[in-house]
N, C-alpha and C. Protein backbone atom coordinates (compact mmCIF):
# COMPACT_ATOMS: atom_id res chain seq x y z
N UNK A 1 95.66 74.90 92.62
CA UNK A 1 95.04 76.16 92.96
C UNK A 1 95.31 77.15 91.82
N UNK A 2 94.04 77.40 91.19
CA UNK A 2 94.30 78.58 90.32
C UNK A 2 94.50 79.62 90.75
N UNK A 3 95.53 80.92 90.67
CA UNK A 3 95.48 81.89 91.01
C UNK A 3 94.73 82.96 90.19
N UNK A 4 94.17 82.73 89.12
CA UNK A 4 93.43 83.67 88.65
C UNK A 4 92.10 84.01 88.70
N UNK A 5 91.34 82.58 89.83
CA UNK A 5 90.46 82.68 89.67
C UNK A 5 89.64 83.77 90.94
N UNK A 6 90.02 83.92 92.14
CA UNK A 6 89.91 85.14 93.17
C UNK A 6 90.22 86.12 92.99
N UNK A 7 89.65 87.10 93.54
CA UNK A 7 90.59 88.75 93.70
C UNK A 7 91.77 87.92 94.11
N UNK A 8 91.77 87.59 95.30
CA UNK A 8 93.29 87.14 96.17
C UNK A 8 94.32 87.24 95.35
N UNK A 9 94.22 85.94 94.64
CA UNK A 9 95.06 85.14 93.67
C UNK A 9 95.50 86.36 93.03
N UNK A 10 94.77 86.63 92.13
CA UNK A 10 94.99 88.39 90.99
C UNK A 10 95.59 88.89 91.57
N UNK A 11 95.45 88.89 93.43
CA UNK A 11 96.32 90.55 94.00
C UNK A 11 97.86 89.76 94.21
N UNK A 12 97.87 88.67 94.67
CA UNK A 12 99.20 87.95 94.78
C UNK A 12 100.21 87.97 93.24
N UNK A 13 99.45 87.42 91.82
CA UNK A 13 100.31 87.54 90.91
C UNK A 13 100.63 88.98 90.64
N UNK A 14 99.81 90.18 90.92
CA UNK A 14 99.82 91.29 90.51
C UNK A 14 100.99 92.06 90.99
N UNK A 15 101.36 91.35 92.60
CA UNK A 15 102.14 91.68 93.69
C UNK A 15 103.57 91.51 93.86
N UNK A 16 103.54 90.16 92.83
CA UNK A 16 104.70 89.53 92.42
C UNK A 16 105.06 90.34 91.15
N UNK A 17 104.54 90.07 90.30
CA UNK A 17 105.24 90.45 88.95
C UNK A 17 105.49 91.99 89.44
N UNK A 18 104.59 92.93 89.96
CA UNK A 18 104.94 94.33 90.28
C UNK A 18 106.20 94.61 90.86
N UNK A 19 106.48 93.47 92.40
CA UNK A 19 107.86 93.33 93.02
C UNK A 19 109.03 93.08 91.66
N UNK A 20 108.94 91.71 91.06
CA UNK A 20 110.01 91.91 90.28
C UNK A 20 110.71 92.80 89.56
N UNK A 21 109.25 93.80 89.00
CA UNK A 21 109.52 94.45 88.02
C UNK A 21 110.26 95.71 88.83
N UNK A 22 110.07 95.67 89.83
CA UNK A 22 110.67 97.34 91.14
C UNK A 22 111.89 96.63 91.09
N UNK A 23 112.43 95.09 91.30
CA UNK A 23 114.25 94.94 91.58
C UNK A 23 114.71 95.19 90.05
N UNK A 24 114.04 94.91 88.91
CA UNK A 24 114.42 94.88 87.56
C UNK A 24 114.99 96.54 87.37
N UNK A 25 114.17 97.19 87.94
CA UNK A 25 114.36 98.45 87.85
C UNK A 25 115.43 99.46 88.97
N UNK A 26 115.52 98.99 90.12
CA UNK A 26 116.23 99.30 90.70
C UNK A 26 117.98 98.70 91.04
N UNK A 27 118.08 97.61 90.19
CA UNK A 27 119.17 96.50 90.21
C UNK A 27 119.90 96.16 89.08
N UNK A 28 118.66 97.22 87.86
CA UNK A 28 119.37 96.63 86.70
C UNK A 28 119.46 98.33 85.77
N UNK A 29 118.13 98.26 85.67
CA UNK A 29 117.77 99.55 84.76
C UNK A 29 118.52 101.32 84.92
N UNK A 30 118.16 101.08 86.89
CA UNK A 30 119.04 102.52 87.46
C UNK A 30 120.83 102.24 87.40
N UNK A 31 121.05 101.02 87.13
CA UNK A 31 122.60 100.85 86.82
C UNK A 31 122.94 101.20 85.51
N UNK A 32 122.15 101.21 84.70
CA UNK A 32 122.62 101.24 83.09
C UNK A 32 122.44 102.30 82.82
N UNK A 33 121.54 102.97 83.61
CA UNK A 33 121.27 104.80 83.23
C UNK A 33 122.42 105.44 83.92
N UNK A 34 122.90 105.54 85.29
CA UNK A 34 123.65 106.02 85.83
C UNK A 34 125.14 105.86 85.84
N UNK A 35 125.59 104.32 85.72
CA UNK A 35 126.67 103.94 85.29
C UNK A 35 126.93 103.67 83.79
N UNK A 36 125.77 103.50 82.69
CA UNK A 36 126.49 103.48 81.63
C UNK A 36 125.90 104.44 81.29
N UNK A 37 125.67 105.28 81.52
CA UNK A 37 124.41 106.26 80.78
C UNK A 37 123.69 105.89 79.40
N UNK A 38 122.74 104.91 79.39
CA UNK A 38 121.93 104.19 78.96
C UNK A 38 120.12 104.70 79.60
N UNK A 39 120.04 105.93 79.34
CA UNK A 39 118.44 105.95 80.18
C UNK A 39 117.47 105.41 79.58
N UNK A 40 117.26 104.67 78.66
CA UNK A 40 116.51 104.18 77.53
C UNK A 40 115.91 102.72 78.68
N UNK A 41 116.83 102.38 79.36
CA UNK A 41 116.62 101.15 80.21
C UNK A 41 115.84 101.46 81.11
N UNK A 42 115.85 103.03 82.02
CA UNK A 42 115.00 103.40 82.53
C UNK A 42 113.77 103.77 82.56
N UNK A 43 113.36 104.55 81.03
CA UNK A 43 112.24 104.30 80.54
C UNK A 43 111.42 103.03 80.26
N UNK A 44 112.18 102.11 79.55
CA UNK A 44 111.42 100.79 79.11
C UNK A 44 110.64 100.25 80.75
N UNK A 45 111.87 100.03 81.49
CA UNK A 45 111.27 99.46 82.03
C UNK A 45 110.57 100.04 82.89
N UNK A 46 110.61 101.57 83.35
CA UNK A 46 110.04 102.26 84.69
C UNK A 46 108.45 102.49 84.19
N UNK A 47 108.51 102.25 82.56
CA UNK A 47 107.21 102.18 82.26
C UNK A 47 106.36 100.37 82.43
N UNK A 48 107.09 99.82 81.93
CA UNK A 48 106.36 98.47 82.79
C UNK A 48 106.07 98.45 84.24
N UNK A 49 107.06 98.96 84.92
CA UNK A 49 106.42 99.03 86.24
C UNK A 49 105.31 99.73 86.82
N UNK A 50 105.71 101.01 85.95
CA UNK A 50 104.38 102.06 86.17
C UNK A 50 102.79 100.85 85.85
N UNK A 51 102.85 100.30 84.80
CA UNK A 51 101.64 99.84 84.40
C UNK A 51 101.61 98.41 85.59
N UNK A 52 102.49 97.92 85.81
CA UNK A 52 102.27 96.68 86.63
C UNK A 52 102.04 97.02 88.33
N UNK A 53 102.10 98.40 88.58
CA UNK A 53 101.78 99.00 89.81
C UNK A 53 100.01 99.68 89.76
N UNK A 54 99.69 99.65 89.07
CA UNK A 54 98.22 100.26 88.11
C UNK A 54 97.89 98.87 88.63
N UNK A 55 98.11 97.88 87.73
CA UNK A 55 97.10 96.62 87.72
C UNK A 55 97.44 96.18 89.23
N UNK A 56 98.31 96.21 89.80
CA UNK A 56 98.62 95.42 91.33
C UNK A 56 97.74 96.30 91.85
N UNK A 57 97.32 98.06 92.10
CA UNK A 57 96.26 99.03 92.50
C UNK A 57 94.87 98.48 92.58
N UNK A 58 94.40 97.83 91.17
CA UNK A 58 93.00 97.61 90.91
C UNK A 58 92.88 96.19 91.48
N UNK A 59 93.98 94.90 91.97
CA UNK A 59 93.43 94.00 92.16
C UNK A 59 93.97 94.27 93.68
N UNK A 60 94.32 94.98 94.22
CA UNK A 60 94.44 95.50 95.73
C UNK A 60 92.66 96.08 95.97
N UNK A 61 92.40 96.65 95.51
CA UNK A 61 90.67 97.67 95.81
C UNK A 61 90.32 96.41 96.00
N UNK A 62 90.15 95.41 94.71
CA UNK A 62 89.22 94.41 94.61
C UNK A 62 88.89 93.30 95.46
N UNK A 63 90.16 93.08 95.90
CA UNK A 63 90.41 91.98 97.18
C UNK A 63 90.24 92.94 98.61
N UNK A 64 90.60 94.10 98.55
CA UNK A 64 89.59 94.42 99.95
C UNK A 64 88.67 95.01 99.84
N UNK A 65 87.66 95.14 99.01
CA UNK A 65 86.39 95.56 98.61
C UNK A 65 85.42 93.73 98.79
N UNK A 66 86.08 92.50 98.37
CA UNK A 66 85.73 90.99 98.64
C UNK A 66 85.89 90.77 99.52
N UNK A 67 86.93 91.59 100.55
CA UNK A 67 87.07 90.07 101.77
C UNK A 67 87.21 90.96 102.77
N UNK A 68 86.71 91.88 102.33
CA UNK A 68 86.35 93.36 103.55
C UNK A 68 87.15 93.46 104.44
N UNK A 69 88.62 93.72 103.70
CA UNK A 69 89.64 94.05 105.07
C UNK A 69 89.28 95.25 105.97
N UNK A 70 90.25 94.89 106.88
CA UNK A 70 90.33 96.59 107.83
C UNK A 70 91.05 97.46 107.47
N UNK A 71 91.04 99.06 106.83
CA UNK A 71 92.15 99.61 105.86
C UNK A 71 93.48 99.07 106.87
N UNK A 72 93.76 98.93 107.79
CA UNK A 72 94.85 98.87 107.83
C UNK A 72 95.95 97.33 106.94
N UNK A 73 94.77 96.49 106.70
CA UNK A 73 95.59 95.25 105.73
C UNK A 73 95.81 95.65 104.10
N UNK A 74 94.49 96.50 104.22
CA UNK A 74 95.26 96.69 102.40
C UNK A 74 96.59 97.96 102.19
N UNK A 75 96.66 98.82 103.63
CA UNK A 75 97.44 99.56 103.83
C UNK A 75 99.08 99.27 104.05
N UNK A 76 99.14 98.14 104.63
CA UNK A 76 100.33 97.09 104.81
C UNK A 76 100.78 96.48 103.65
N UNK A 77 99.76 95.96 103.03
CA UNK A 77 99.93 95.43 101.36
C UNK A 77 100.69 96.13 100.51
N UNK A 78 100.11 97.54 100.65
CA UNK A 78 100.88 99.34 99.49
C UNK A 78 102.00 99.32 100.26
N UNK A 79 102.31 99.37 101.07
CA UNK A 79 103.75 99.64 102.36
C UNK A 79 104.40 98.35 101.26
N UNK A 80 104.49 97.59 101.62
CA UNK A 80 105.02 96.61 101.07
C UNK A 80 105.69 96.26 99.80
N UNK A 81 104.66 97.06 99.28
CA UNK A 81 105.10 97.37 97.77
C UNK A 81 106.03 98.55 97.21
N UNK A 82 106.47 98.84 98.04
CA UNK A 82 107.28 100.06 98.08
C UNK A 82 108.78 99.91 98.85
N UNK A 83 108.97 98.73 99.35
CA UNK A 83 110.02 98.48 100.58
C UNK A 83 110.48 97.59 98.84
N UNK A 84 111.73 97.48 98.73
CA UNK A 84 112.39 96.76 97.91
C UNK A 84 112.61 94.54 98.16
N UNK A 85 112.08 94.23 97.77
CA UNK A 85 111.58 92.62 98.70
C UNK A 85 110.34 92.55 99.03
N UNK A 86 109.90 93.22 99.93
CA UNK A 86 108.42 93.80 100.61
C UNK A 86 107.29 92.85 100.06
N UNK A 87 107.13 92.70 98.53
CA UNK A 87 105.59 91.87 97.79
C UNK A 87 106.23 90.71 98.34
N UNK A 88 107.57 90.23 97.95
CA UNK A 88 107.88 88.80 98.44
C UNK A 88 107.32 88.20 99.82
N UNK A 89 107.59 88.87 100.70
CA UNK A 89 107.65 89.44 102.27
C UNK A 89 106.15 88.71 102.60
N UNK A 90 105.38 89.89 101.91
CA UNK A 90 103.92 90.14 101.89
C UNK A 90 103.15 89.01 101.29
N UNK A 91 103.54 88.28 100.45
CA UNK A 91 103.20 87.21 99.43
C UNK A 91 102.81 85.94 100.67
N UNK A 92 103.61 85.89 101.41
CA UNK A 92 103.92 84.55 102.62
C UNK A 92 102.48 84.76 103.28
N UNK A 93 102.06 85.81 103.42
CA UNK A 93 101.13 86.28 104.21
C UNK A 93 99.51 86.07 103.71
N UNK A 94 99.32 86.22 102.42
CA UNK A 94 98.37 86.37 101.41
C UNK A 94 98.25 85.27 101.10
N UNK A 95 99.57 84.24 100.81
CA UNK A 95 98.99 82.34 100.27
C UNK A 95 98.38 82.21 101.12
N UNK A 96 99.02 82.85 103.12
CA UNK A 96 98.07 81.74 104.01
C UNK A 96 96.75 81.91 103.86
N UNK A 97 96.46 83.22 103.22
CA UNK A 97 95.06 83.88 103.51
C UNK A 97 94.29 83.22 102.23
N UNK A 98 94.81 83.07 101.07
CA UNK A 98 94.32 82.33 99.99
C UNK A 98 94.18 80.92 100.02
N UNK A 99 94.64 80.09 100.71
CA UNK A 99 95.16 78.85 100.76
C UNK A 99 93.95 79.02 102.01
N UNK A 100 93.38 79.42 102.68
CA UNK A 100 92.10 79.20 104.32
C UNK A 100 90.77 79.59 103.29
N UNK A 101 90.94 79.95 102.16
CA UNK A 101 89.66 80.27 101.40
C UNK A 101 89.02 78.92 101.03
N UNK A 102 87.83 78.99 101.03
CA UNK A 102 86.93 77.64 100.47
C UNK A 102 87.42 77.56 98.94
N UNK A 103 87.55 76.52 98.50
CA UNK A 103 87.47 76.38 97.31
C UNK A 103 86.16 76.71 96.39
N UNK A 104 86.23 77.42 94.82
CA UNK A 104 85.17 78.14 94.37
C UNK A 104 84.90 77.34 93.57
């Protein structure tokens, strides 16, 4: 199963790498600014996240603009992404929904 080839897929990797990049930042980056005072870690990376929360945005529209959710699923999706774990969480939910799609 390619994941790049659906919105789905796009919103799942988008969802993931976005999650990682929120524990990278909250587990690693806010430790090195606050405990070593290092904010340089906070920038680098709070700016990858910024941009990997952008692209997880546009392939969120796209997959419920395709598979015509009810706002309340793409609304659960953003919730999710904001709870620390949450994309992981959310991810379980989205293979089943990717994985019941016809093959393209």
């Amino acid at each position: 199963m390619n994941l790049t080839r659906s919105p789905l897929g796009r919103l799942r990797l988008a969802a993931l790498a976005e999650g990682v990049s929120y524990l990278i930042l909250l587990f690693a980056a806010m430790p090195l600014k606050y405990l070593l005072g290092l904010p340089l870690a906070v920038r680098v990376v709070g700016l990858i996240h910024g941009l990997l929360f952008i692209v997880f945005g546009a392939c969120l529209l796209a997959a419920w603009a395709r598979h015509r959710w009810p706002v309340t699923r793409p609304a659960l999706v953003l919730l999710s992404s904001l709870v620390p774990f949450g994309a992981f969480f959310m991810d379980r939910s989205l293979k089943r929904e990717h994985l019941a799609l016809p093959p393209s």
